[in-house]
Protein backbone atom coordinates (compact mmCIF):
# COMPACT_ATOMS: atom_id res chain seq x y z
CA UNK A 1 0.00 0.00 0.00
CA UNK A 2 2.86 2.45 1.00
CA UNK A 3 4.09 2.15 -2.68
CA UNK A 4 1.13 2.73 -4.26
CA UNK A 5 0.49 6.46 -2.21
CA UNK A 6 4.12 7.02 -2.67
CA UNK A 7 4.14 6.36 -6.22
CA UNK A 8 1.36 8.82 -6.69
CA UNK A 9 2.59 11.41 -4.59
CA UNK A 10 6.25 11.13 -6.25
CA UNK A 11 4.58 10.63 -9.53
CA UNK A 12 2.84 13.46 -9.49
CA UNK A 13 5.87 15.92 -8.34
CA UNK A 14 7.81 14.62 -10.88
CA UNK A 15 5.85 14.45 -13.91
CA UNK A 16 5.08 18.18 -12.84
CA UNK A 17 8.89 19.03 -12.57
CA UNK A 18 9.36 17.50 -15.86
CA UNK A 19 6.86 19.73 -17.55
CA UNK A 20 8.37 22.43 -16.19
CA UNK A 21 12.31 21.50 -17.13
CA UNK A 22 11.97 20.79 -20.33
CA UNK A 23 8.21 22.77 -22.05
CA UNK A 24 10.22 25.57 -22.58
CA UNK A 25 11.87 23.94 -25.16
CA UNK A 26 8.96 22.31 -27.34
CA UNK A 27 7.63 25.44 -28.72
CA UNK A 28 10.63 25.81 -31.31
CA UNK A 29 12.62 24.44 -33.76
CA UNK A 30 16.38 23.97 -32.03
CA UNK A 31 17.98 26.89 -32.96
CA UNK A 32 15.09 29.23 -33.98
CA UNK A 33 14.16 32.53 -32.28
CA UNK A 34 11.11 32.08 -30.76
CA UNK A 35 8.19 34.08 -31.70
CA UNK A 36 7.61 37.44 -29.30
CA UNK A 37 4.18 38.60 -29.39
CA UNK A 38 5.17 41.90 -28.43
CA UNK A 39 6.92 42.84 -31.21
CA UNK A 40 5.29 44.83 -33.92
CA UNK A 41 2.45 42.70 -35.78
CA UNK A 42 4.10 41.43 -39.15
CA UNK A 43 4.23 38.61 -41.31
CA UNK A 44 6.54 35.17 -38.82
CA UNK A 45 7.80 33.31 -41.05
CA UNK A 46 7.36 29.53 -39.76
CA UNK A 47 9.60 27.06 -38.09
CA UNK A 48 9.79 25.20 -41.26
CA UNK A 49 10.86 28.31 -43.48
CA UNK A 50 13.60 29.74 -41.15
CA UNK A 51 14.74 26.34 -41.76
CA UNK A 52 14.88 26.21 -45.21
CA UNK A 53 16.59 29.23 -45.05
CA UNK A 54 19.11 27.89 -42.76
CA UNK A 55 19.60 24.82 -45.18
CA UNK A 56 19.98 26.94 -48.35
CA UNK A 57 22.82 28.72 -46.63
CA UNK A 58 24.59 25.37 -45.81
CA UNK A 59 24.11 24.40 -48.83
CA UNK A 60 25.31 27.66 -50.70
CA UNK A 61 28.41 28.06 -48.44
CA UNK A 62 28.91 24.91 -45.99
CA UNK A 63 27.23 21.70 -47.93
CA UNK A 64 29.78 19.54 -46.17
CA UNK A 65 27.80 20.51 -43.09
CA UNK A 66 24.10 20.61 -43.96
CA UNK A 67 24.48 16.31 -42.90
CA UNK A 68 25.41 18.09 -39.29
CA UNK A 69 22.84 20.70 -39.29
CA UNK A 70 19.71 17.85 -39.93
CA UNK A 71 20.97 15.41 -38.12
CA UNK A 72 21.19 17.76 -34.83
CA UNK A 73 17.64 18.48 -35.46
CA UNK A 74 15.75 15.54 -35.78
CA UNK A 75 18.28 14.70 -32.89
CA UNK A 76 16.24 17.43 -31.22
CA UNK A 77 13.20 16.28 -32.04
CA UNK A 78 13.57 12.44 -31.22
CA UNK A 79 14.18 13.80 -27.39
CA UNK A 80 10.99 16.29 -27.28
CA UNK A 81 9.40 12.64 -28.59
CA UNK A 82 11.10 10.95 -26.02
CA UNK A 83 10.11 13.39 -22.89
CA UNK A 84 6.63 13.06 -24.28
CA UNK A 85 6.48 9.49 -24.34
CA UNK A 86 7.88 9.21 -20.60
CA UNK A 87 5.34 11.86 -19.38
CA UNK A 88 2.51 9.60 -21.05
CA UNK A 89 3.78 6.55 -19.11
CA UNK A 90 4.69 8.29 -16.52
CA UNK A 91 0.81 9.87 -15.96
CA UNK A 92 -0.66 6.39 -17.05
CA UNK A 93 1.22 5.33 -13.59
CA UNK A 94 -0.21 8.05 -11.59
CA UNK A 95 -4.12 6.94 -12.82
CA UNK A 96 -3.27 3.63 -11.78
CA UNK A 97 -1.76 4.32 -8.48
CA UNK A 98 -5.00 7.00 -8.32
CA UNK A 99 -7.91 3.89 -8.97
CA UNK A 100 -6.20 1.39 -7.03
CA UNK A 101 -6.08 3.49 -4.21
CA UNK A 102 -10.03 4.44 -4.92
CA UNK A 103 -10.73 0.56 -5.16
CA UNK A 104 -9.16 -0.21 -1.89
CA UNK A 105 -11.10 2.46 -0.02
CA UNK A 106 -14.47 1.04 -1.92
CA UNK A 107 -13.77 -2.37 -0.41
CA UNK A 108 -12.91 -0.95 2.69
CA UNK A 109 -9.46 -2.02 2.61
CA UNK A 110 -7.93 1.07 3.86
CA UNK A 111 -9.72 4.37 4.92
CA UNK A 112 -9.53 7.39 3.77
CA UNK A 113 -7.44 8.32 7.44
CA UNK A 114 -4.82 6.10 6.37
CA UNK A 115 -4.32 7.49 2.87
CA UNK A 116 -4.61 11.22 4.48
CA UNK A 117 -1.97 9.76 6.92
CA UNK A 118 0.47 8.30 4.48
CA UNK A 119 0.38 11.66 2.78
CA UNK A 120 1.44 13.71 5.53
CA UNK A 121 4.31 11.29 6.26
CA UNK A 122 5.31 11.55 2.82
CA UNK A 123 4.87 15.43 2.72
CA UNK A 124 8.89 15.94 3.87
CA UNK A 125 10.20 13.59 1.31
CA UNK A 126 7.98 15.88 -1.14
CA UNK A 127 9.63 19.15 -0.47
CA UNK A 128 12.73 17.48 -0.69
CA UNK A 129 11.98 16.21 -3.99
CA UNK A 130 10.54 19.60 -5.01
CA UNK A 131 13.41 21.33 -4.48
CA UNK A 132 15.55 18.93 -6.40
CA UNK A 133 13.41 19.67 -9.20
CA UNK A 134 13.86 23.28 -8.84
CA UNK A 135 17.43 23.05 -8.81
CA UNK A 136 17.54 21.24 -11.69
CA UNK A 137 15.46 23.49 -13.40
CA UNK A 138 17.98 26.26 -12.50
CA UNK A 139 20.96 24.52 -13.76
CA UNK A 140 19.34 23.48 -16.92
CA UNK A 141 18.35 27.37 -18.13
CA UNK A 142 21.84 28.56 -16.54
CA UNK A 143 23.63 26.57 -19.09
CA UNK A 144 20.66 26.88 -21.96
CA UNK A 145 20.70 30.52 -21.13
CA UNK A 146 24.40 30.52 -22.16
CA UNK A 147 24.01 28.45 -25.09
CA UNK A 148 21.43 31.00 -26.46
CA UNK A 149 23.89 34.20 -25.98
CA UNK A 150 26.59 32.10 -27.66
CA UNK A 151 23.86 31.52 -30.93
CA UNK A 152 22.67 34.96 -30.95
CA UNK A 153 26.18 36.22 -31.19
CA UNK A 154 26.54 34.04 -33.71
CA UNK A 155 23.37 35.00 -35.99
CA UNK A 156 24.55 38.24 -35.84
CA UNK A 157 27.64 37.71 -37.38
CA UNK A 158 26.11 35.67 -40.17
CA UNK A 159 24.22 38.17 -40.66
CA UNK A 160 26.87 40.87 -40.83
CA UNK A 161 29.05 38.34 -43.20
CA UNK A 162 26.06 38.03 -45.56
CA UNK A 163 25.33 41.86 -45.97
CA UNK A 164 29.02 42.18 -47.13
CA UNK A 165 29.22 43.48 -50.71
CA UNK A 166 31.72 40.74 -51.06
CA UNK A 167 30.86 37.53 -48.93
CA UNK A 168 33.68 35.94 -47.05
CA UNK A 169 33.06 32.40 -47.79
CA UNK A 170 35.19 30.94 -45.38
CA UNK A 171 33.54 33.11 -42.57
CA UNK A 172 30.02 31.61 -43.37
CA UNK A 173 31.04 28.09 -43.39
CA UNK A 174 32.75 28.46 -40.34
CA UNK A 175 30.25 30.69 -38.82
CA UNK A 176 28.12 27.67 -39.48
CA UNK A 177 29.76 25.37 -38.22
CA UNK A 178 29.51 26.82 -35.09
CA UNK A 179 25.98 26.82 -35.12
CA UNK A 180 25.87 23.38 -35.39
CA UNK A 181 28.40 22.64 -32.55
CA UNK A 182 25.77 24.96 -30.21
CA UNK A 183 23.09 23.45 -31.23
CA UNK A 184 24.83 19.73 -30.94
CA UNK A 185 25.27 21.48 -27.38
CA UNK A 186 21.86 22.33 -26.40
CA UNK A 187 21.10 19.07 -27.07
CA UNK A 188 23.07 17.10 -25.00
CA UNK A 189 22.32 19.75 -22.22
CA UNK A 190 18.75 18.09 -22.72
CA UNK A 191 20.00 14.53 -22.17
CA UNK A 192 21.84 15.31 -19.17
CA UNK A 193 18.89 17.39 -17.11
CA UNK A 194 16.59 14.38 -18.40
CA UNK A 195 19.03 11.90 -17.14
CA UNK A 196 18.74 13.65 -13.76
CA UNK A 197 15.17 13.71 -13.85
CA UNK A 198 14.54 10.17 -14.93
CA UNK A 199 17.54 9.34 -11.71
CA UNK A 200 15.53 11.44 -9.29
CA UNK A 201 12.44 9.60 -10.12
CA UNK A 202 14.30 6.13 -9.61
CA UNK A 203 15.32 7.20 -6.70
CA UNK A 204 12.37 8.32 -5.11
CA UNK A 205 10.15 5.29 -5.77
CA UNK A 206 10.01 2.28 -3.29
């Protein structure tokens, strides 16, 4: 019985601390800007054409690294698919751990004193586990936060190279290339917070 309250309690937390690590990071394409509502109203283009755009410039000045550039992505994207498919487990847990609970009170195999009880003697072990979640959170936009200066210093020297009335080549590719190694970046930061996540969950269940 304690496993079953504790797995819903812990569930719960942690399915909620993995929405919050990683949703900020579902709304875009790896890479992109994301879309500010507050800037003056004017034509976005979408995920999929800032893309293209991206492409055509590996491929104009860098084709030995357009392989790089996709593969990082749908790199990118097979994790988002990945969180999303442990969340969906992880809350098909949580409605189990919910009804079996619910069954055992309907049979009067517990009451609902005990459950109430169980919670509050998990309640420590919650906070705990709360603020692990926080701090992971932290660390994971500290670095993230770093990654994007790094790209946005980058764009805008792409964009300075391209405006050039005579393009230096060499600049672009390499320019890049350094794109890709950020992005290649952000996604193993990713991995690692999600590794801690799924660990903290392991740890926490009985």
């Amino acid at each position: 019985m304690k496993k079953i309250i504790t797995l819903l309690l812990v569930g719960l937390m942690v399915m909620a601390g993995s929405v919050m690590v990683f949703a900020e990071d579902t709304a875009t394409e790896i890479g992109e800007r994301p879309v500010r509502e507050e800037r003056p109203v004017r034509e976005e283009k979408s995920p999929e054409e800032r893309r293209a755009q991206v492409e055509e410039l590996f491929a104009t000045y860098n084709p030995d690294g357009l392989a790089a550039f996709n593969q990082v992505n749908e790199e990118h994207k097979a994790f988002h698919e990945m969180v999303q498919a442990s969340k969906d487990n992880l809350k098909s847990e949580v409605i189990a751990a919910r009804q079996a609970i619910r069954t055992q009170l309907e049979n009067g195999e517990i009451t609902k004193e005990e459950v109430l009880a169980m919670r509050e003697a998990t309640k420590a072990d919650r906070e705990v586990l709360k603020e692990d979640v926080a701090e992971i959170k932290a660390l994971k936009q500290e670095e993230n936060e770093a990654i994007q200066a790094e790209l946005k210093a980058v764009r805008a020297s792409l964009r300075e190279a391209l405006k050039a009335e005579l393009v230096d080549e060499a600049l672009v590719a390499s320019l890049l290339d350094q794109m890709v190694d950020l992005l290649e970046d952000h996604v193993q930061v990713d991995y690692k917070y999600y590794d801690m996540m799924q660990s903290l969950r392991n740890s926490e269940e009985i």
